[in-house]
N, C-alpha and C. Protein backbone atom coordinates (compact mmCIF):
# COMPACT_ATOMS: atom_id res chain seq x y z
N UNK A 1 177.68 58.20 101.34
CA UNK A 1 176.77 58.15 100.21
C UNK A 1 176.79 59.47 99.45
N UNK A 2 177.02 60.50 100.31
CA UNK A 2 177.08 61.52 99.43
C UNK A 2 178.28 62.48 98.83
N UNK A 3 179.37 61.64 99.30
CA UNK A 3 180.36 61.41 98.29
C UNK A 3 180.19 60.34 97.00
N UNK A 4 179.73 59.44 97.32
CA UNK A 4 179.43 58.38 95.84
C UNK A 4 178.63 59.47 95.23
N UNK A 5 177.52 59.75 95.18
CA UNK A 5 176.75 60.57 94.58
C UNK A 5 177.12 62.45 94.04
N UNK A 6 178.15 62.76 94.58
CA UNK A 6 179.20 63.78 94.19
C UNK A 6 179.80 63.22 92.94
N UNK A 7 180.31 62.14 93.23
CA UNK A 7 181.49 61.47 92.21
C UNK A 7 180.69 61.49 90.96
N UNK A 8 179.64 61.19 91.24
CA UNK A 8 178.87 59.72 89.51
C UNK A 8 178.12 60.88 89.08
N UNK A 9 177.98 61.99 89.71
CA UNK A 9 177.11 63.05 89.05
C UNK A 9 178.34 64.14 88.39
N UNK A 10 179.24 64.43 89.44
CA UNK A 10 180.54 64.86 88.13
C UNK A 10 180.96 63.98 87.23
N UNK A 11 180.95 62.71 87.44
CA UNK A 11 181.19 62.02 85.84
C UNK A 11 180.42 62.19 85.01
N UNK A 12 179.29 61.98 85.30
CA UNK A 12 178.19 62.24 83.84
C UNK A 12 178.19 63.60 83.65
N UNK A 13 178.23 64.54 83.80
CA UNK A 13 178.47 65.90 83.55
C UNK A 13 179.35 66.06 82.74
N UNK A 14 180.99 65.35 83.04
CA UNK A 14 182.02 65.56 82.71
C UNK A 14 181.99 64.87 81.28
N UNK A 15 181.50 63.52 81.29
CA UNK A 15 181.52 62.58 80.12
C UNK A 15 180.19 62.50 79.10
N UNK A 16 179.07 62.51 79.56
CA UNK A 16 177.95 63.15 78.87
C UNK A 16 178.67 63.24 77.33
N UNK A 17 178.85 64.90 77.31
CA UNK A 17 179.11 65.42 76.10
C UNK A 17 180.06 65.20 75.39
N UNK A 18 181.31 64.11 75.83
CA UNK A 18 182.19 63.36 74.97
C UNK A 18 181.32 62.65 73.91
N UNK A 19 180.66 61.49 74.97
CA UNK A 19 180.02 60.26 74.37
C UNK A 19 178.59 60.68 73.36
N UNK A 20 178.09 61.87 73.89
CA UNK A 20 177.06 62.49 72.67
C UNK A 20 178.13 62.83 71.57
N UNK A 21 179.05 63.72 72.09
CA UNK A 21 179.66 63.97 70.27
C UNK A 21 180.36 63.02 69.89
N UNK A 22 181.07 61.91 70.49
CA UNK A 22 181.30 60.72 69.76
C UNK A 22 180.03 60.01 68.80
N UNK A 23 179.19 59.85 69.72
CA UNK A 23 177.69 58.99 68.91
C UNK A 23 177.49 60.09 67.61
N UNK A 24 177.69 61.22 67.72
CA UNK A 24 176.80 62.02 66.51
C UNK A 24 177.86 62.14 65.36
N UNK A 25 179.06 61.98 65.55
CA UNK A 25 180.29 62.07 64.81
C UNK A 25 179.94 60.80 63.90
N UNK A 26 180.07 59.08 64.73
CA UNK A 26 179.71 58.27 64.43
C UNK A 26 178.69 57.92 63.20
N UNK A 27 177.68 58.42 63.68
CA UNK A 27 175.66 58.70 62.98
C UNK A 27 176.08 59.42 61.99
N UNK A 28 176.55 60.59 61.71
CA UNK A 28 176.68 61.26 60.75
C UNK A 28 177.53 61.38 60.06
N UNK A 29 177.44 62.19 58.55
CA UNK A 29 178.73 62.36 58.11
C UNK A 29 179.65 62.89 58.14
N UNK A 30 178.97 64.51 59.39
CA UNK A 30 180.02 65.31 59.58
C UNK A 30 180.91 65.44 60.46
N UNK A 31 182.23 65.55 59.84
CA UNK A 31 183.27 65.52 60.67
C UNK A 31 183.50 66.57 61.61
N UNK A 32 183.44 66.30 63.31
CA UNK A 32 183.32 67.60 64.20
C UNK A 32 184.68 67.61 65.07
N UNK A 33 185.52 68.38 63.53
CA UNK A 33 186.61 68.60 64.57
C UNK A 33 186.82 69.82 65.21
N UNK A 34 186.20 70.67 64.92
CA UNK A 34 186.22 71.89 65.42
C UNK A 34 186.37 71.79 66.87
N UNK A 35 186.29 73.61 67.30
CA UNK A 35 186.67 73.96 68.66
C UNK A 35 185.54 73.30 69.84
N UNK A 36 184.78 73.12 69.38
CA UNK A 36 183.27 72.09 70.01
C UNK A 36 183.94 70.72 70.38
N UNK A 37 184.26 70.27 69.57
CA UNK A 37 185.52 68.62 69.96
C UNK A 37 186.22 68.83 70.61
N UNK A 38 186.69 69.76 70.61
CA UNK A 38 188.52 70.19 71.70
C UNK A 38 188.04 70.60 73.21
N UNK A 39 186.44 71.68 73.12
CA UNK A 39 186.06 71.56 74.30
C UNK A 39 185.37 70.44 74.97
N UNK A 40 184.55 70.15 74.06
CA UNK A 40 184.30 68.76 74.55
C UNK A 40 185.41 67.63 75.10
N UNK A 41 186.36 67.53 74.85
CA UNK A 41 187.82 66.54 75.36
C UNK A 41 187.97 67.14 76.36
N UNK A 42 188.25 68.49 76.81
CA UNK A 42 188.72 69.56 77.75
C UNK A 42 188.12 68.82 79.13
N UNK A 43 186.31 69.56 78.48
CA UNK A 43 185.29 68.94 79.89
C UNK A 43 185.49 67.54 80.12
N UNK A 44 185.95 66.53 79.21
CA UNK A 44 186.25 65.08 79.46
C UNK A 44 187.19 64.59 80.67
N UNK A 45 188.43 65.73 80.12
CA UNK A 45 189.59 65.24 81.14
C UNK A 45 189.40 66.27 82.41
N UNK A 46 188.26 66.95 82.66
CA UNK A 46 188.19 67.65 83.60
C UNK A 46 187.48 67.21 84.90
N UNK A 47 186.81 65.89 84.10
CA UNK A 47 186.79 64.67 85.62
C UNK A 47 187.76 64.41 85.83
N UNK A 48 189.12 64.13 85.27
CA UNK A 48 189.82 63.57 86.03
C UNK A 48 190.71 64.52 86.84
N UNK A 49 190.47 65.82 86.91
CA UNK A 49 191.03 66.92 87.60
C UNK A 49 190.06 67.02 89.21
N UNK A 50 189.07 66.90 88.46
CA UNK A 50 187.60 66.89 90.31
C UNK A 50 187.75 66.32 91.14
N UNK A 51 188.11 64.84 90.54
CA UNK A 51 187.80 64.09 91.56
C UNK A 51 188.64 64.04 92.63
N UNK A 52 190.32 64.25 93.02
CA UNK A 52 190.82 64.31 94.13
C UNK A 52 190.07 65.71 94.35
N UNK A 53 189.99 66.61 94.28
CA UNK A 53 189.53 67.73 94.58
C UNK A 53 188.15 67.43 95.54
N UNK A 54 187.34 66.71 94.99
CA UNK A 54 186.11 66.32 95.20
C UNK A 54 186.52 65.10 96.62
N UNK A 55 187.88 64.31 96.34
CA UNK A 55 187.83 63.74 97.51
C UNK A 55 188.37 64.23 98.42
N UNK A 56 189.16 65.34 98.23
CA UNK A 56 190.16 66.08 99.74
C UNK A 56 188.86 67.15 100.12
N UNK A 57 188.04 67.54 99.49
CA UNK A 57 186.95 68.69 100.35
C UNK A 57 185.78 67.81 101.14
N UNK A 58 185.45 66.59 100.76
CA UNK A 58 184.31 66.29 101.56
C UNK A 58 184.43 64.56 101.57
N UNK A 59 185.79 64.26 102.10
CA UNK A 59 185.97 62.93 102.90
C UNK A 59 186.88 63.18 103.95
N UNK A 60 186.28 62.80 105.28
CA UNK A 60 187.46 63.57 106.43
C UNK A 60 188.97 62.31 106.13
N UNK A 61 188.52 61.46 105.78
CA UNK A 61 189.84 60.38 106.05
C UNK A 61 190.37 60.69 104.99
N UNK A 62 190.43 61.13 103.86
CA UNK A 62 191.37 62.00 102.97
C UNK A 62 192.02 63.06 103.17
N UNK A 63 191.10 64.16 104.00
CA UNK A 63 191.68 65.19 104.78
C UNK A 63 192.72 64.89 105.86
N UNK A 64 191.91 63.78 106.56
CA UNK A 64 193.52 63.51 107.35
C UNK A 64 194.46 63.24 107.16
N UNK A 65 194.58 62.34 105.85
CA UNK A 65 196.03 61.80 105.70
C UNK A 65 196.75 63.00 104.56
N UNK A 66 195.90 63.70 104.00
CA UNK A 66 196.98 64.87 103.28
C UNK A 66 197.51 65.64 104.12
N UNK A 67 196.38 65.91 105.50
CA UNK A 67 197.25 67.30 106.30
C UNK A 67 198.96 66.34 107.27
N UNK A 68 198.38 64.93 107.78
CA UNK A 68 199.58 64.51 107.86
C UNK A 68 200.68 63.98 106.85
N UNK A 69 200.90 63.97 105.26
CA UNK A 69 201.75 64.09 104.63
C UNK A 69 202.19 65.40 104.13
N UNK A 70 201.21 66.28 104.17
CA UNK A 70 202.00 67.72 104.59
C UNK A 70 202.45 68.07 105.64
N UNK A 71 202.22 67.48 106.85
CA UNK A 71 203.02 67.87 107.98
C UNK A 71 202.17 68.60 108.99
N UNK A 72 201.13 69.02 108.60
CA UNK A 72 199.93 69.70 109.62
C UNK A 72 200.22 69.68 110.99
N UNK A 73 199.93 70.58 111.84
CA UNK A 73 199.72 70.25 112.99
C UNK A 73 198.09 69.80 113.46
N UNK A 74 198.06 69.39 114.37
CA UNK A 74 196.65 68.51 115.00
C UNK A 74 196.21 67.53 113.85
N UNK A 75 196.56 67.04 113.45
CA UNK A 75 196.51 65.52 112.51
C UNK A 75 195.89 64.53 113.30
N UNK A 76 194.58 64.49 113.39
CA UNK A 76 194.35 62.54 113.81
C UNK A 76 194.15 61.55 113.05
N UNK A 77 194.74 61.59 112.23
CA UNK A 77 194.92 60.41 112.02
C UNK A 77 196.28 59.91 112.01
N UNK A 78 196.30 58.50 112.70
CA UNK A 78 197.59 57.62 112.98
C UNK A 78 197.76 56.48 112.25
């Protein structure tokens, strides 16, 4: 559970401020292409950088099977 709750709270973090500056882009007339848009995309695709990150630090059955496709020694999982 507290991996689900890791995950859905870095997504909204991550996506949040896409979907606000999409909606306000939308609503208004001004066009926000500036460096505010570019970071905003940045933090967007920066969920999709967390989340293995987020799953190899705090799921052991992820941990196991990377240290045995790297080759680890003491690996249990089979």
């Amino acid at each position: 559970m507290k991996i689900v709750t890791v995950i859905v709270g870095a997504f909204f973090l991550c996506r949040t401020p896409f979907f606000v500056d999409y909606f306000v882009g939308g609503v208004s007339d001004v066009k926000q292409y500036g460096i505010i848009s570019e970071v905003v995309y940045l933090i967007q695709y920066a969920n999709s950088f967390l989340n293995p990150i987020i799953y190899a630090t705090m799921a052991p059955d992820f941990q196991a099977v990377f240290r045995s496709i790297l080759g680890c020694r003491g690996s249990t999982y089979s």
